[in-house]
Protein backbone atom coordinates (compact mmCIF):
# COMPACT_ATOMS: atom_id res chain seq x y z
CA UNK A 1 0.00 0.00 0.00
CA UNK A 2 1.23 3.42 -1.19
CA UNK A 3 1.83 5.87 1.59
CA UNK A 4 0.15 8.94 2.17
CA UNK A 5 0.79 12.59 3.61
CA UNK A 6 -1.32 11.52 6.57
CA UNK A 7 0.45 8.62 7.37
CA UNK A 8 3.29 10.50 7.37
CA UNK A 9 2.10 12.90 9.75
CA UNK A 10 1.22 10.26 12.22
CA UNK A 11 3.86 8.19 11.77
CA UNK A 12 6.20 11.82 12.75
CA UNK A 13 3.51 12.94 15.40
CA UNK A 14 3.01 16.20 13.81
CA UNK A 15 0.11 17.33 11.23
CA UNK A 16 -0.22 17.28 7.64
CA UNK A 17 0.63 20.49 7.46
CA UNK A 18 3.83 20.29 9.23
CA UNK A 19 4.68 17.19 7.27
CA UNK A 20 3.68 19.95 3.62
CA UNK A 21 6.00 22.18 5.07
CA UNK A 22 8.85 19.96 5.86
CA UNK A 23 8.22 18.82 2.19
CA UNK A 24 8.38 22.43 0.65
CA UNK A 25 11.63 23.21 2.65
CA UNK A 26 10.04 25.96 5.03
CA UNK A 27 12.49 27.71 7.17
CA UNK A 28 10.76 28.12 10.36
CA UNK A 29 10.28 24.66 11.46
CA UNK A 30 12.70 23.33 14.07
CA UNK A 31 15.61 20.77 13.21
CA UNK A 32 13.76 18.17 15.24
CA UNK A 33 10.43 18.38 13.73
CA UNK A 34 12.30 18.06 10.30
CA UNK A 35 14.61 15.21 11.37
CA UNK A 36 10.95 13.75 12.57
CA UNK A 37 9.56 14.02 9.32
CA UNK A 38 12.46 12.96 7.13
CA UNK A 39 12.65 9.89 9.38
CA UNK A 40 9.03 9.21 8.91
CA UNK A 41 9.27 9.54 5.09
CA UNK A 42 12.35 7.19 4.94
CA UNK A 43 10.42 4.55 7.06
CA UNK A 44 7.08 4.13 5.24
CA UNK A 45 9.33 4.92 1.65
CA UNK A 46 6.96 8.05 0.78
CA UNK A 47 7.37 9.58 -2.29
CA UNK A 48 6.34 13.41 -2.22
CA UNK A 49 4.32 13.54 -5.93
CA UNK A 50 5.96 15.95 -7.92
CA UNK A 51 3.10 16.26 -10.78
CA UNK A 52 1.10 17.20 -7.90
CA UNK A 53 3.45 19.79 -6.98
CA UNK A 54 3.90 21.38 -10.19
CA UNK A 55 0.40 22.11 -10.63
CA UNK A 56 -0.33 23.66 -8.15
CA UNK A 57 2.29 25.89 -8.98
CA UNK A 58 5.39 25.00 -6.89
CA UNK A 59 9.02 23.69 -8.26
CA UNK A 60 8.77 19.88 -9.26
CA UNK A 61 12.64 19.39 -8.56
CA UNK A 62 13.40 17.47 -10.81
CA UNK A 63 15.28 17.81 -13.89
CA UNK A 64 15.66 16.22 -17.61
CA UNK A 65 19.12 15.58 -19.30
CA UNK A 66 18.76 14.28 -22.80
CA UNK A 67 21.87 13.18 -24.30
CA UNK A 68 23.26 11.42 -27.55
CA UNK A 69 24.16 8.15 -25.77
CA UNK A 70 25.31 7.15 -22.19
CA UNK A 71 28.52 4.17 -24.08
CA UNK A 72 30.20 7.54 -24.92
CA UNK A 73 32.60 7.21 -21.59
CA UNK A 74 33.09 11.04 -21.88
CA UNK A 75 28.73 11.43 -21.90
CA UNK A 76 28.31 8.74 -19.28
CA UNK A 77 30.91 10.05 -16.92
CA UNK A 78 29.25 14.05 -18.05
CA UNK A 79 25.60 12.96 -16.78
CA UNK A 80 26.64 11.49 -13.42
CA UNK A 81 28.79 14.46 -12.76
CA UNK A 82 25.19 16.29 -13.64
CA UNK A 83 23.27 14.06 -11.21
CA UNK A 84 25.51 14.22 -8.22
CA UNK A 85 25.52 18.04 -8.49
CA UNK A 86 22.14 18.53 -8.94
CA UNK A 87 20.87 16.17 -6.08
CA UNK A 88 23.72 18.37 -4.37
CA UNK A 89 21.18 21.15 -4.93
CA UNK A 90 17.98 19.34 -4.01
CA UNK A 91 17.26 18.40 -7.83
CA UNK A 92 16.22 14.90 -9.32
CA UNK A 93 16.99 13.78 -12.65
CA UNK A 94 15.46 12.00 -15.82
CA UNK A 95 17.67 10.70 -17.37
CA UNK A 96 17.05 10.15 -21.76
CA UNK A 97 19.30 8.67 -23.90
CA UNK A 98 18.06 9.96 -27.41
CA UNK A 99 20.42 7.22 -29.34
CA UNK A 100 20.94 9.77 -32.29
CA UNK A 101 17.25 9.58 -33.15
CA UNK A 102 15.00 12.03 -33.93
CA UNK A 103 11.59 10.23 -32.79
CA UNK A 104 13.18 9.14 -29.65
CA UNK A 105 14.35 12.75 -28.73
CA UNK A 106 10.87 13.82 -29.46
CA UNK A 107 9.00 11.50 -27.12
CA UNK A 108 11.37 11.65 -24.61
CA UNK A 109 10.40 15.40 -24.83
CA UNK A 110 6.98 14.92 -24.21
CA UNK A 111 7.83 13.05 -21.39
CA UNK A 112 9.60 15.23 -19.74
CA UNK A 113 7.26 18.04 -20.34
CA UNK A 114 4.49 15.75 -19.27
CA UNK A 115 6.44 14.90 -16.00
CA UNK A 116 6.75 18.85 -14.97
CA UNK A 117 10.48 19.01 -14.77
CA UNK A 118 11.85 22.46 -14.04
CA UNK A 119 14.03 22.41 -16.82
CA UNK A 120 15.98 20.63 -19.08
CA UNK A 121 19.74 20.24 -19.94
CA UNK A 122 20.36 18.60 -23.65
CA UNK A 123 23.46 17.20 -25.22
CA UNK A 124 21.38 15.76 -28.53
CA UNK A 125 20.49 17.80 -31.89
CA UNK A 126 18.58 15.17 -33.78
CA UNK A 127 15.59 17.93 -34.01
CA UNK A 128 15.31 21.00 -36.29
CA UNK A 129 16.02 24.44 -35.08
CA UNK A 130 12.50 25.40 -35.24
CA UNK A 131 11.26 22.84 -33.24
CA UNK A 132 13.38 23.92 -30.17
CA UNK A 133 12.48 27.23 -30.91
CA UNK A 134 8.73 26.02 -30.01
CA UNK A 135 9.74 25.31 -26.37
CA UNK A 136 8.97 27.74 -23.61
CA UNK A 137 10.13 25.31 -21.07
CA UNK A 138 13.95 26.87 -19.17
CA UNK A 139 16.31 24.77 -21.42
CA UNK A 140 20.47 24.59 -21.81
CA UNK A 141 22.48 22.83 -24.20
CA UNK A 142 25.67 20.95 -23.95
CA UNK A 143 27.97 21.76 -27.37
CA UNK A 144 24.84 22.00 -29.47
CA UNK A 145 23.32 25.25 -31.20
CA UNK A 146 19.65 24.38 -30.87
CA UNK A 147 17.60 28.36 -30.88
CA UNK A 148 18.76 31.98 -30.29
CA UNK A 149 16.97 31.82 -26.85
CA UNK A 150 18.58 28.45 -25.41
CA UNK A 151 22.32 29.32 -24.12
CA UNK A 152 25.24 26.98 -24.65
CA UNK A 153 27.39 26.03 -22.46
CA UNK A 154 30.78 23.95 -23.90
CA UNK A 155 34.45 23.88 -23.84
CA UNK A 156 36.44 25.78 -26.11
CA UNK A 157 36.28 23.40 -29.21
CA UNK A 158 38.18 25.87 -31.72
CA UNK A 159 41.53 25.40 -28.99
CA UNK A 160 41.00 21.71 -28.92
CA UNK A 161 41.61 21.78 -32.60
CA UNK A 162 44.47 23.55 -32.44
CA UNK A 163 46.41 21.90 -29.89
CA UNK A 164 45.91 18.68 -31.12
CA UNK A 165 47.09 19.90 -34.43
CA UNK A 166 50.39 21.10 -32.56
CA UNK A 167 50.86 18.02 -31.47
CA UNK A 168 51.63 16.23 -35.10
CA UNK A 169 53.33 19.32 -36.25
CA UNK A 170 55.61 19.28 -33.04
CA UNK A 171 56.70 15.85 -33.95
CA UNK A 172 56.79 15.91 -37.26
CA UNK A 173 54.02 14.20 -39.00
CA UNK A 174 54.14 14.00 -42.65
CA UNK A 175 51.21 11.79 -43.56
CA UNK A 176 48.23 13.37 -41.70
CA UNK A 177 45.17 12.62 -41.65
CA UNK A 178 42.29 14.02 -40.11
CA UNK A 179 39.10 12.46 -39.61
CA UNK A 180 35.72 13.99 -39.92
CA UNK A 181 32.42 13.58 -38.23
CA UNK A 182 29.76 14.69 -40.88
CA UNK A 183 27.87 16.95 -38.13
CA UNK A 184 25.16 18.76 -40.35
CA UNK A 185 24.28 20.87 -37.41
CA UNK A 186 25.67 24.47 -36.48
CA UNK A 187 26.88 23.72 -33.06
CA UNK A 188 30.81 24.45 -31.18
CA UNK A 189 31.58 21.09 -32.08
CA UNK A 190 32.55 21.86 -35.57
CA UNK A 191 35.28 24.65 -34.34
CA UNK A 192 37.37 21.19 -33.38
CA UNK A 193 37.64 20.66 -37.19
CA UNK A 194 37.96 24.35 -38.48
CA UNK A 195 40.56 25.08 -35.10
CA UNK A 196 42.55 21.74 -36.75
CA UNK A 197 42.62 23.28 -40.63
CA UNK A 198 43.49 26.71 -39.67
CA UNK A 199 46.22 25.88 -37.58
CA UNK A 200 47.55 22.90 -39.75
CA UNK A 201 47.22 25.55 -43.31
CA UNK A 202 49.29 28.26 -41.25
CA UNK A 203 52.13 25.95 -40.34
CA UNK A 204 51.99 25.09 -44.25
CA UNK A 205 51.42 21.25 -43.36
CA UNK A 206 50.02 18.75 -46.03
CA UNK A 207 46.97 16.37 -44.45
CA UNK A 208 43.72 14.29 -45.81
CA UNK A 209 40.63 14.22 -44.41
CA UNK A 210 38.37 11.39 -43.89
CA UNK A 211 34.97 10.90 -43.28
CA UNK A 212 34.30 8.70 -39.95
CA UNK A 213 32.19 6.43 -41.89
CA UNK A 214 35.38 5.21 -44.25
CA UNK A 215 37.59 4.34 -41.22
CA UNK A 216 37.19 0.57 -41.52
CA UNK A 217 37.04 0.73 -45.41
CA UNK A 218 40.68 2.64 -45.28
CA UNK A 219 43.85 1.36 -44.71
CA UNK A 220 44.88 3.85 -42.27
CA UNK A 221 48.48 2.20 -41.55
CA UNK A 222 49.26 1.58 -45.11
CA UNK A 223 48.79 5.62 -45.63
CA UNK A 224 49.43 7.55 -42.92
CA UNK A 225 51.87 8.05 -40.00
CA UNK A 226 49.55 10.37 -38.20
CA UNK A 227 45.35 10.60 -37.24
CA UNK A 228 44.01 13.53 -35.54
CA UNK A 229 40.86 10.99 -33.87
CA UNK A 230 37.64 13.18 -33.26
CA UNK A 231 37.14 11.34 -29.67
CA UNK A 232 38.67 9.00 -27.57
CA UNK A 233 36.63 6.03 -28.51
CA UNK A 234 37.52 6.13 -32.26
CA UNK A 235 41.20 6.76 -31.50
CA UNK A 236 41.22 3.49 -29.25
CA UNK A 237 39.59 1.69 -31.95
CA UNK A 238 42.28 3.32 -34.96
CA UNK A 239 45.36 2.34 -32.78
CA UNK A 240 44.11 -0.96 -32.60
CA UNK A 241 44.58 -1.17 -36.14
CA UNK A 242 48.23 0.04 -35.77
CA UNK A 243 48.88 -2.17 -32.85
CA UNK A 244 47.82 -5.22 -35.28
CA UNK A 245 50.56 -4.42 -37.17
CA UNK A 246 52.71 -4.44 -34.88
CA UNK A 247 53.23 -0.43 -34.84
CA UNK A 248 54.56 1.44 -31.50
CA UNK A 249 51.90 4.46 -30.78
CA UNK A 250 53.87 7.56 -29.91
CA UNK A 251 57.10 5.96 -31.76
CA UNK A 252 56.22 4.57 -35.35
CA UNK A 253 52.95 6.32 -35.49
CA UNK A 254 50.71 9.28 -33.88
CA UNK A 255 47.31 9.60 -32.98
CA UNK A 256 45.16 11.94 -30.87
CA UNK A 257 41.80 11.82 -29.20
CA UNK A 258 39.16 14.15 -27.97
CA UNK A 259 37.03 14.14 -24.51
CA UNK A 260 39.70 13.01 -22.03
CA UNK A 261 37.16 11.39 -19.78
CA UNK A 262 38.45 9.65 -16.39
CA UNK A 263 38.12 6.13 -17.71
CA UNK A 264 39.86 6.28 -20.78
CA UNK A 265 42.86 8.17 -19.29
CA UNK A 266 42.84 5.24 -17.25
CA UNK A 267 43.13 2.74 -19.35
CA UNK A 268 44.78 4.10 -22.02
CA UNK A 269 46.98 6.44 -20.18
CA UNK A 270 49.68 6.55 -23.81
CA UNK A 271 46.26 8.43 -25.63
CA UNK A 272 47.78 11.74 -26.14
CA UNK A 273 44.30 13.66 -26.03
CA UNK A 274 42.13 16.86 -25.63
CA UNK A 275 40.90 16.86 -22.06
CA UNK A 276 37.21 18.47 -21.36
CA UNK A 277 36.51 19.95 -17.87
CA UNK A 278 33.37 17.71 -16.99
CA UNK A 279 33.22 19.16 -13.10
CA UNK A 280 33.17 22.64 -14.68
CA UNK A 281 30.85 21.93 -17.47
CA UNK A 282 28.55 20.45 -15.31
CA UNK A 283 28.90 23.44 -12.65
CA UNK A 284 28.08 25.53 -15.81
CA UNK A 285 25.32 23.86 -17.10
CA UNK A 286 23.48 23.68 -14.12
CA UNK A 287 24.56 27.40 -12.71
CA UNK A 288 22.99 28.49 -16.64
CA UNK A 289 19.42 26.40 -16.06
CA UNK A 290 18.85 27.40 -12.47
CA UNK A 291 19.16 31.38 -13.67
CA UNK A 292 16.81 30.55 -16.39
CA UNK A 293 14.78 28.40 -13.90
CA UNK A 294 14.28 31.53 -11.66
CA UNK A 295 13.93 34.14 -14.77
CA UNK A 296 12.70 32.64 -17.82
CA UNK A 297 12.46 35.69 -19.39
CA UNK A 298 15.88 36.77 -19.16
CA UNK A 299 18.63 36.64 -21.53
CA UNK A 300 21.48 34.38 -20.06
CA UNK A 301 25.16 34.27 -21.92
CA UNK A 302 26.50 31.01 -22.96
CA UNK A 303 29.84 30.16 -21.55
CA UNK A 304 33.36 28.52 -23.15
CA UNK A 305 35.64 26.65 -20.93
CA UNK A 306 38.99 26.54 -21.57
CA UNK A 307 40.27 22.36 -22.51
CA UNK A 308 43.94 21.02 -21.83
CA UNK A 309 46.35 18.48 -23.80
CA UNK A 310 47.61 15.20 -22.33
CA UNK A 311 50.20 13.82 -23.62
């Protein structure tokens, strides 16, 4: 049997009221009446209702993240940095993996909206422009240009470009390529690709580019001496085609990834790679929604985080 505000209160000693307040984080109530409560709601396992909540006008606390995928180490490890700070701050999540596809993202919208969250933070950009322009709901984005109105909050994708292109100039690289991820969007991400060109055209340095989809069809060890990865995951998967030939990364060839998440600088510390701040982004991200939470109205700046090179 599902527990009730009343059982609650009885449970506690105190009245329903009391028990609504505790709930709704009034300040006047004693520490021992809300240690009481608290206790009371752990022992019978109630569940304040947070539909319930939102209409009748008060914060439902929780929150939606909707992002591309959760194998993506750098995405999973980005979402549970989002969690713990959020429930930090009293906030629950719902969490939506929109697996790169459109109709997913879009009922996992309706969802969301349908569950009353406060706000939402998205990572994905399988819909249009327009249709995010629709939304009235407070709304950030992770590396993805989704309206004018919905701020952005990433890392600075243009300097990731360039420093992993210093990296194959500073050791010499002569057969470079560099591989692309056919991103139709207009989001940061593409600045990794534009800050690798610029910075590889001014140093006058010759390099291909290849679309992701034609890694397994190409050669790459046959060609090249050098791959500028566009994350982590793919450059794990390109020195394993090096490795197979018996190649020595960081000695007979060079490659570079992108994300630097904890897991794969632990277990592939020799990735020489463009580290995001995931503590900061998530800081960010959240700091962005809760303005927009408390004024949806206003107009609230994106923000670029500076990224670092491992090597």
């Amino acid at each position: 049997m599902v527990a009730k505000l009343k059982d609650v209160a009885k449970l506690a000693g105190v009245s329903v009221t009391t028990v609504s307040r505790v709930i709704n984080n009034y300040s006047s109530l004693s520490d021992k009446t809300i240690k009481k409560v608290r206790q009371a709601m752990r022992q019978l396992n109630y569940q304040p209702n947070a539909l319930a909540r939102a209409m009748q006008g008060k914060p439902s606390k929780f929150i939606g993240l909707i992002f591309p995928n959760l194998t993506n180490p750098f995405f999973a490890e980005l979402v549970n940095e989002l969690e713990h700070q959020l429930f930090l701050q009293g906030y629950k999540t719902i969490i939506a993996s929109s697996a790169e596809n459109r109709e997913i993202e879009h009922e996992y919208l309706n969802m969301l909206f349908a569950n009353q969250v406060d706000g939402i933070i998205s990572g994905s950009h399988n819909l249009g422009i327009e249709e995010y322009q629709q939304l009235t709901a407070p709304i950030v984005s992770f590396d993805r240009y989704l309206s004018d109105n919905i701020p952005i909050v990433a890392a600075d994708s243009y300097r990731g470009g360039q420093l992993a292109a210093q990296f194959m100039v500073r050791h010499n690289v002569k057969r470079l390529v560099v591989i692309v991820d056919e991103d139709t969007s207009v989001s940061p991400t593409l600045n990794r690709l534009q800050g690798v060109v610029d910075y590889l055209n001014e140093q006058g340095q010759d390099f291909t580019t290849l679309a992701k989809e034609e890694i397994d069809k190409t050669p790459l060890p046959d060609q090249f001496t050098g791959v500028i990865a566009s994350n982590d995951v793919q450059a794990l998967k390109i020195i394993s085609q090096y490795q197979q030939r018996g190649y020595q990364l960081n000695d007979d060839f060079f490659v570079t990834g992108y994300d630097g998440s904890q897991l794969i600088r632990q277990v592939a510390p020799q990735l020489p790679t463009v580290v995001q701040p995931i503590y900061d982004l998530a800081e960010n991200l959240i700091s962005t929604l809760l303005k927009r939470i408390a004024n949806p109205t206003s107009k609230v700046d994106s923000v670029t985080l500076p990224v670092k090179f491992k090597e």
